[in-house]
Protein backbone atom coordinates (compact mmCIF):
# COMPACT_ATOMS: atom_id res chain seq x y z
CA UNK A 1 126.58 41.50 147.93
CA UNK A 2 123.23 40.95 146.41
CA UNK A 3 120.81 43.35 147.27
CA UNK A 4 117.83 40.58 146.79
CA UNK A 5 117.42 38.03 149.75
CA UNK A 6 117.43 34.92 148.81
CA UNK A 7 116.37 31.28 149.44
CA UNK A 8 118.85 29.03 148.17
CA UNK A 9 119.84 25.49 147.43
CA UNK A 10 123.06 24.44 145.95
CA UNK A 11 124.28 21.21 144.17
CA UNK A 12 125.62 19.89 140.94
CA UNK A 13 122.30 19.06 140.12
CA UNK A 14 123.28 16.64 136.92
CA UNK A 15 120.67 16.04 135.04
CA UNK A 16 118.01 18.30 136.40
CA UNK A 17 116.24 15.16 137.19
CA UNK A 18 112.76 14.79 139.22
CA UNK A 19 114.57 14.41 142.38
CA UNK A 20 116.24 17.79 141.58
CA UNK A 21 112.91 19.41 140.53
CA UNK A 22 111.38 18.53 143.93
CA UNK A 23 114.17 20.14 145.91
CA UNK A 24 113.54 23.25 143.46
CA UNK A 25 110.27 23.05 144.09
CA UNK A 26 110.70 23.25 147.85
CA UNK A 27 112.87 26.57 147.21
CA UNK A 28 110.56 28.47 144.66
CA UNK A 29 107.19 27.24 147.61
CA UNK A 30 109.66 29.04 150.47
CA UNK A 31 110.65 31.98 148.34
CA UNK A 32 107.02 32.68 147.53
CA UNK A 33 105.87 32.34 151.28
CA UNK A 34 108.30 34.49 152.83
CA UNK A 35 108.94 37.13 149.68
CA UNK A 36 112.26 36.61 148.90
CA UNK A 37 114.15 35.47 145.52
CA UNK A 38 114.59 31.98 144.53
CA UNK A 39 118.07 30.90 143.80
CA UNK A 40 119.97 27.50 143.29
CA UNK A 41 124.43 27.50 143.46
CA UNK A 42 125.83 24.90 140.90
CA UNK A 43 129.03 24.52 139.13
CA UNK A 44 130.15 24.16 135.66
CA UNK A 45 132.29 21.41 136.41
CA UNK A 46 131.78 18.09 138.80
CA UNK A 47 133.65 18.78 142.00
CA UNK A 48 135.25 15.81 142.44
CA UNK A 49 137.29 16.30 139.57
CA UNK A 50 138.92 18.98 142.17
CA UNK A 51 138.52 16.72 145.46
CA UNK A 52 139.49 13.34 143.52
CA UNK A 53 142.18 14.38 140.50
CA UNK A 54 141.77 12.06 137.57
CA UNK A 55 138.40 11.35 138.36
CA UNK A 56 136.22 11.86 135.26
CA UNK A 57 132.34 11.66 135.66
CA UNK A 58 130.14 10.25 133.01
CA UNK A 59 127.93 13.32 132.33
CA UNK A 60 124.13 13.73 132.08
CA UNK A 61 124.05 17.26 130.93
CA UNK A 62 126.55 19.74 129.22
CA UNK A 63 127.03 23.09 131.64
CA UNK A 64 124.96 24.70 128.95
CA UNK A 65 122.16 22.29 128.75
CA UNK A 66 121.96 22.46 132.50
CA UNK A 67 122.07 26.18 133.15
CA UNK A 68 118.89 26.01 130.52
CA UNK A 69 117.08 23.33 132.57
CA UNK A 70 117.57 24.99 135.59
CA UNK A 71 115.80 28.19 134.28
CA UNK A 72 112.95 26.36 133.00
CA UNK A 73 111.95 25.29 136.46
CA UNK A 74 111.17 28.93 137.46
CA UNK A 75 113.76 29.74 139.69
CA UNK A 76 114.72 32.99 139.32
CA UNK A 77 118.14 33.33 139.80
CA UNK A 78 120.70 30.72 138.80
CA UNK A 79 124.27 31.31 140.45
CA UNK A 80 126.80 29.17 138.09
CA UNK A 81 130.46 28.91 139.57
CA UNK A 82 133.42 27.09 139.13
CA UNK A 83 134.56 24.70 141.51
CA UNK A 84 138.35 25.52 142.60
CA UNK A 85 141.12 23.69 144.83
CA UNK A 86 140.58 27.14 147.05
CA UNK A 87 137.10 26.57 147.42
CA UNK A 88 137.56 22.57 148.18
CA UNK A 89 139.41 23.27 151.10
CA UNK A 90 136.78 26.12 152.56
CA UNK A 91 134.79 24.53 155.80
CA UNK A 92 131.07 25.21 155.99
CA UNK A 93 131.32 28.26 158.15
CA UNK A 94 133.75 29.81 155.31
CA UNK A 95 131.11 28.80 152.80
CA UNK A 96 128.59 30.45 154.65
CA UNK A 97 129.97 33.14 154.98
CA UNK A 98 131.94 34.11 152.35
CA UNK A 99 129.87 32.49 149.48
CA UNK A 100 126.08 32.21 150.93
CA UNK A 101 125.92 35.47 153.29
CA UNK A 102 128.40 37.66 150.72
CA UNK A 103 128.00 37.01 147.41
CA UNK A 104 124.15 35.53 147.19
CA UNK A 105 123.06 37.78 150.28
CA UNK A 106 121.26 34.42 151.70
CA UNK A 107 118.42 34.47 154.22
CA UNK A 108 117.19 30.63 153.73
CA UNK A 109 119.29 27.99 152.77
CA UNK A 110 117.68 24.38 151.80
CA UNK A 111 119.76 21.82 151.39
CA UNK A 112 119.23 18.31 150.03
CA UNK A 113 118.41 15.31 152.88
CA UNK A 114 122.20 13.69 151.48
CA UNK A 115 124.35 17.03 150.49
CA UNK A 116 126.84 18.78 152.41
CA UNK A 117 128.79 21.94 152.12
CA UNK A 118 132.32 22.25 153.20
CA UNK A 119 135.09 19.90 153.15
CA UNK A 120 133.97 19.26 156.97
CA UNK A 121 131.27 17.62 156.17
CA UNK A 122 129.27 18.69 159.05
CA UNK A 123 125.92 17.32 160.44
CA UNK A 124 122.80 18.86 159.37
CA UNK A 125 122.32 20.01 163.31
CA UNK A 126 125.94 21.85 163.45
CA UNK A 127 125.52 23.58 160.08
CA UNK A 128 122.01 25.12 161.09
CA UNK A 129 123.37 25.99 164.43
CA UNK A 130 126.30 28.30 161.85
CA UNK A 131 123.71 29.23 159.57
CA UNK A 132 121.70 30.44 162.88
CA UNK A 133 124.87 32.99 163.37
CA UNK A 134 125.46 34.28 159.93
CA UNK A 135 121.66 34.85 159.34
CA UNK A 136 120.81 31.85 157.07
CA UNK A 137 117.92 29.23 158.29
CA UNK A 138 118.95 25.94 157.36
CA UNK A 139 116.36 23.66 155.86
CA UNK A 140 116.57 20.21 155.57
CA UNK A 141 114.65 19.27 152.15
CA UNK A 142 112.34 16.20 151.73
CA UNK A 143 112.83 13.58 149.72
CA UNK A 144 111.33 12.45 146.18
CA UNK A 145 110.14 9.00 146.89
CA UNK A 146 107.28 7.84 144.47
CA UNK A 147 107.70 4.64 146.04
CA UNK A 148 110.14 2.05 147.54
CA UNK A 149 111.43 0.99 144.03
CA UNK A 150 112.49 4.22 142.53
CA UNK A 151 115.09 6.51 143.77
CA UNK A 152 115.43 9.55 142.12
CA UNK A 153 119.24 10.53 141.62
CA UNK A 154 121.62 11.05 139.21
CA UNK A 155 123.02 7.38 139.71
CA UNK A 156 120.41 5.68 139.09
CA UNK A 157 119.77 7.36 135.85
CA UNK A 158 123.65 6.85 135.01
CA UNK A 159 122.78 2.69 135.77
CA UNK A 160 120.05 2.60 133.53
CA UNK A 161 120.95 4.63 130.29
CA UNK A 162 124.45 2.34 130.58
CA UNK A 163 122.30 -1.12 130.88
CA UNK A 164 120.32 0.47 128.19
CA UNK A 165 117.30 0.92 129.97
CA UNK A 166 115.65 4.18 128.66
CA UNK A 167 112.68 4.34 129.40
CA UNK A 168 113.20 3.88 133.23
CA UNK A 169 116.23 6.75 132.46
CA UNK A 170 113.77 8.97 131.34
CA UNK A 171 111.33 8.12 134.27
CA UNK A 172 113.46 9.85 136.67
CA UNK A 173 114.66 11.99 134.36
CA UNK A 174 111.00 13.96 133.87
CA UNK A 175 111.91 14.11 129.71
CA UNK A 176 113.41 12.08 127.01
CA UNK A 177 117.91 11.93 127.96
CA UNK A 178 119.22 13.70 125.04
CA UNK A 179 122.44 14.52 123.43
CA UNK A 180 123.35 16.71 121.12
CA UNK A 181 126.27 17.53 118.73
CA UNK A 182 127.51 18.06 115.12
CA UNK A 183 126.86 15.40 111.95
CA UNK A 184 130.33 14.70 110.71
CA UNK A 185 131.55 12.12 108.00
CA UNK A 186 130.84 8.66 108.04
CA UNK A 187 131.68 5.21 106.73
CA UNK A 188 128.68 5.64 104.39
CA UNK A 189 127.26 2.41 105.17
CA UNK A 190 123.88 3.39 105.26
CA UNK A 191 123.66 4.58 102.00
CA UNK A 192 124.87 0.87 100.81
CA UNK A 193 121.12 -0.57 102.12
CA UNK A 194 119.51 2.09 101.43
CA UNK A 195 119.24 3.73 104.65
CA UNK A 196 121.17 6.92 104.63
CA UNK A 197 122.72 7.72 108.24
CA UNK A 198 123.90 11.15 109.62
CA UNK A 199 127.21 10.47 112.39
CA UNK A 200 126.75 12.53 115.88
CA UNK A 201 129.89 13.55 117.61
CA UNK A 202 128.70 14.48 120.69
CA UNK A 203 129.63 18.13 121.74
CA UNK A 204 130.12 17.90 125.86
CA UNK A 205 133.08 16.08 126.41
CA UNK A 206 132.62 13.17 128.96
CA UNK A 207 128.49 12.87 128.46
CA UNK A 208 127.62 9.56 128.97
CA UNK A 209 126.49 7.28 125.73
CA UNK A 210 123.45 5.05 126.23
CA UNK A 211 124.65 1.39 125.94
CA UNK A 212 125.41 0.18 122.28
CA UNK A 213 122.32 -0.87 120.71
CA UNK A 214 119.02 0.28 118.14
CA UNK A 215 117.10 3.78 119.47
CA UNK A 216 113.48 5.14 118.84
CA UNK A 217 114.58 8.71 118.68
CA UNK A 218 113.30 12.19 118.02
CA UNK A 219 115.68 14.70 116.52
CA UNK A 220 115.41 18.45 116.79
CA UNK A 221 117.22 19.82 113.55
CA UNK A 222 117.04 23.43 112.18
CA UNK A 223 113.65 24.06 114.46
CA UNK A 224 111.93 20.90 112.92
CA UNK A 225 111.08 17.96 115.27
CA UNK A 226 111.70 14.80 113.26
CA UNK A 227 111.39 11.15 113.97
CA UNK A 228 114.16 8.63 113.28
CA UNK A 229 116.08 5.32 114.35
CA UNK A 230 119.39 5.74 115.69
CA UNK A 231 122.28 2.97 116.15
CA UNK A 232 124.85 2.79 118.84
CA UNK A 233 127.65 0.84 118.29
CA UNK A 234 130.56 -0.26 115.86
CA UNK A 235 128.64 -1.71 112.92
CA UNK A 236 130.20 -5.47 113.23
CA UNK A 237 128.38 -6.26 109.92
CA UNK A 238 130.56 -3.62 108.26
CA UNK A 239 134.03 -4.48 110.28
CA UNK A 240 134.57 -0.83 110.63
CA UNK A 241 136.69 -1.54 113.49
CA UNK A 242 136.40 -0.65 117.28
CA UNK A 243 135.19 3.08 117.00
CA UNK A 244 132.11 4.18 118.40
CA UNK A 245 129.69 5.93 116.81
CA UNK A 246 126.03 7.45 116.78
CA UNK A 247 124.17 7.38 113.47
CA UNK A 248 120.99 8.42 112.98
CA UNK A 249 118.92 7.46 109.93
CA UNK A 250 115.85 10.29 109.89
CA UNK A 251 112.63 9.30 108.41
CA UNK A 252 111.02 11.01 105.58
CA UNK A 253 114.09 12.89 105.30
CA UNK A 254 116.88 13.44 102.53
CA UNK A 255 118.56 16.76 102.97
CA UNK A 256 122.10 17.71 103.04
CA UNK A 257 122.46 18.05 107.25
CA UNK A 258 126.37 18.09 107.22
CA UNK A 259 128.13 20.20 109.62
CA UNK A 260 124.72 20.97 111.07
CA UNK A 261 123.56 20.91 115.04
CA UNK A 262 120.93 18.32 115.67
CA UNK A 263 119.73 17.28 119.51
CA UNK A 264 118.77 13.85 119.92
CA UNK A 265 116.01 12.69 122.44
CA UNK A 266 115.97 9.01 123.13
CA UNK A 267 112.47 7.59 123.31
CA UNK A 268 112.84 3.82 123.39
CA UNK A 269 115.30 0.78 123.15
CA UNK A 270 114.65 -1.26 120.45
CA UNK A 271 117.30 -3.70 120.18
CA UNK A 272 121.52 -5.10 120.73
CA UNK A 273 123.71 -4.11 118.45
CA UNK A 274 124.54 -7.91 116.66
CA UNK A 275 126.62 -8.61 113.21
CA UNK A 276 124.40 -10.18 110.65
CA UNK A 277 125.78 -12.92 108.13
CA UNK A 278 125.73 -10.48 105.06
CA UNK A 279 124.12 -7.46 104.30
CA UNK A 280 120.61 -8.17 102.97
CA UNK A 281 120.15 -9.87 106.41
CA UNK A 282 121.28 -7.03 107.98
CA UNK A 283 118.84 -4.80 105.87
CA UNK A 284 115.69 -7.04 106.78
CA UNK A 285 116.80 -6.28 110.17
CA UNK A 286 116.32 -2.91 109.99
CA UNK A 287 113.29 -2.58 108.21
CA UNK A 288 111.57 -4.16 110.86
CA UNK A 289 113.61 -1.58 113.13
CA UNK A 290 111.73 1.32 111.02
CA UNK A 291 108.67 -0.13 111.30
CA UNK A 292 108.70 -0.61 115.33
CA UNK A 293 110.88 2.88 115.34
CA UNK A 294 107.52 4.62 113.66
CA UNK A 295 105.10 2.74 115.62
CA UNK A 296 105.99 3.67 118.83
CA UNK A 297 107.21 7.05 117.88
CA UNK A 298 103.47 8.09 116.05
């Protein structure tokens, strides 16, 4: 058991979005008031991939990225576990008990107005009267509502990045959606029109792509924040075939980045993807791309 009381909330918490922050917010306010730690449960994997087998969720942040987000909030101790068939089939009292009481050594637990714990689902009323007996004050958290237009969850982020709406993805969100990975070969294309492109392959398996289309983007590369275009898509002008990729053409830029980490922070959406009739149409294209791209990034 720990030997520092906590108040605690638990939750995947994808994203570490603004409705997420609030909730955190509610914990670190309680913690401070009554003296006691501040502590969020997650997991390093979704668990309905447990509950629902075969069920693969379109991710918003890597277990890494969101272990990281979670500590830049403030709260000061992050619990990150990994969601098992054995722990699927505990009820709330087991959870409680076993998980809560045992291992975090809970005195306050807040819990999200739409979240559960256990597989039997209970009421909010039934799991503070179990709570009441193991020790733990239930709290039932308010909700994040800026106003009747804008829910702030995970789904709604999910909706807009794939209809390519980023800036209303990054609304919720609190920061620019990013994802990061390795620059690996290319078709080279870019170097044809004179704009020289460095291929992403994204390195969280199952985090979800913005729709196909042009990107204002920043890009953090060897501690340098630089500003660039990116292009999602399957370069029809080309006929490179049905792959997907993410290439990013950096401005003011012309180093040798292969192999290297870069993080990518979408800003705006500039464009569709569209095939052009040749190339120099194609090229015209994007020079009016940089131009936006720099505008709106300055």
């Amino acid at each position: 058991m720990s030997d520092r009381p906590c108040v605690v909330t638990i939750g995947f918490f994808d994203g570490v979005h603004r409705g997420h922050q609030y909730i955190l917010s509610q914990v670190k306010e309680e913690a401070n008031r009554c003296g006691l730690t501040s502590a969020v449960i997650t997991f390093d994997n979704h668990p309905l991939t447990i509950i629902k087998p075969g069920f693969e969720p379109l991710l918003l942040s890597s277990p890494e990225e969101k272990l990281q987000l979670l500590k830049n909030t403030g709260i000061e101790k992050v619990e990150m576990l990994h969601f098992t068939y054995e722990m699927s089939q505990m009820t709330s009292e087991m959870f409680m008990a076993q998980v809560l009481r045992g291992q975090m050594n809970t005195r306050k637990l807040i819990i999200g107005y739409d979240n559960h714990i256990g597989h039997d689902q209970l009421p909010f009323n039934e799991l503070a009267e179990i709570g009441k007996s193991h020790g733990i004050e239930v709290i039932q958290a308010r909700e994040h509502i800026q106003d009747v237009s804008t829910r702030f969850s995970s789904s709604v982020i999910r909706k807009a990045l794939i209809e390519g709406d980023i800036e209303r993805a990054n609304f919720v969100l609190g920061r620019c959606y990013r994802i990061s990975g390795k620059v690996v070969d290319g078709f080279q294309n870019g170097r044809i029109i004179g704009y020289p492109t460095a291929n992403i392959l994204s390195d969280c398996r199952g985090k979800l792509i913005p729709h196909t289309g042009v990107y204002a983007v920043r890009i953090h590369l060897c501690d340098k924040l630089l500003n660039g275009m990116m292009n999602i898509g399957h370069r029809p002008t080309f006929h490179n075939g049905e792959q997907q990729t993410l290439e990013v053409n950096i401005f003011d830029f012309n180093a040798d980045i292969y192999s290297e980490r870069v993080i990518i922070e979408f800003v705006h959406y500039i464009r569709e993807e569209r095939e052009f009739k040749d190339v120099e149409e194609l090229k015209a294209q994007i020079e009016k791309d940089e131009a936006q791209c720099r505008e709106l990034l300055a």
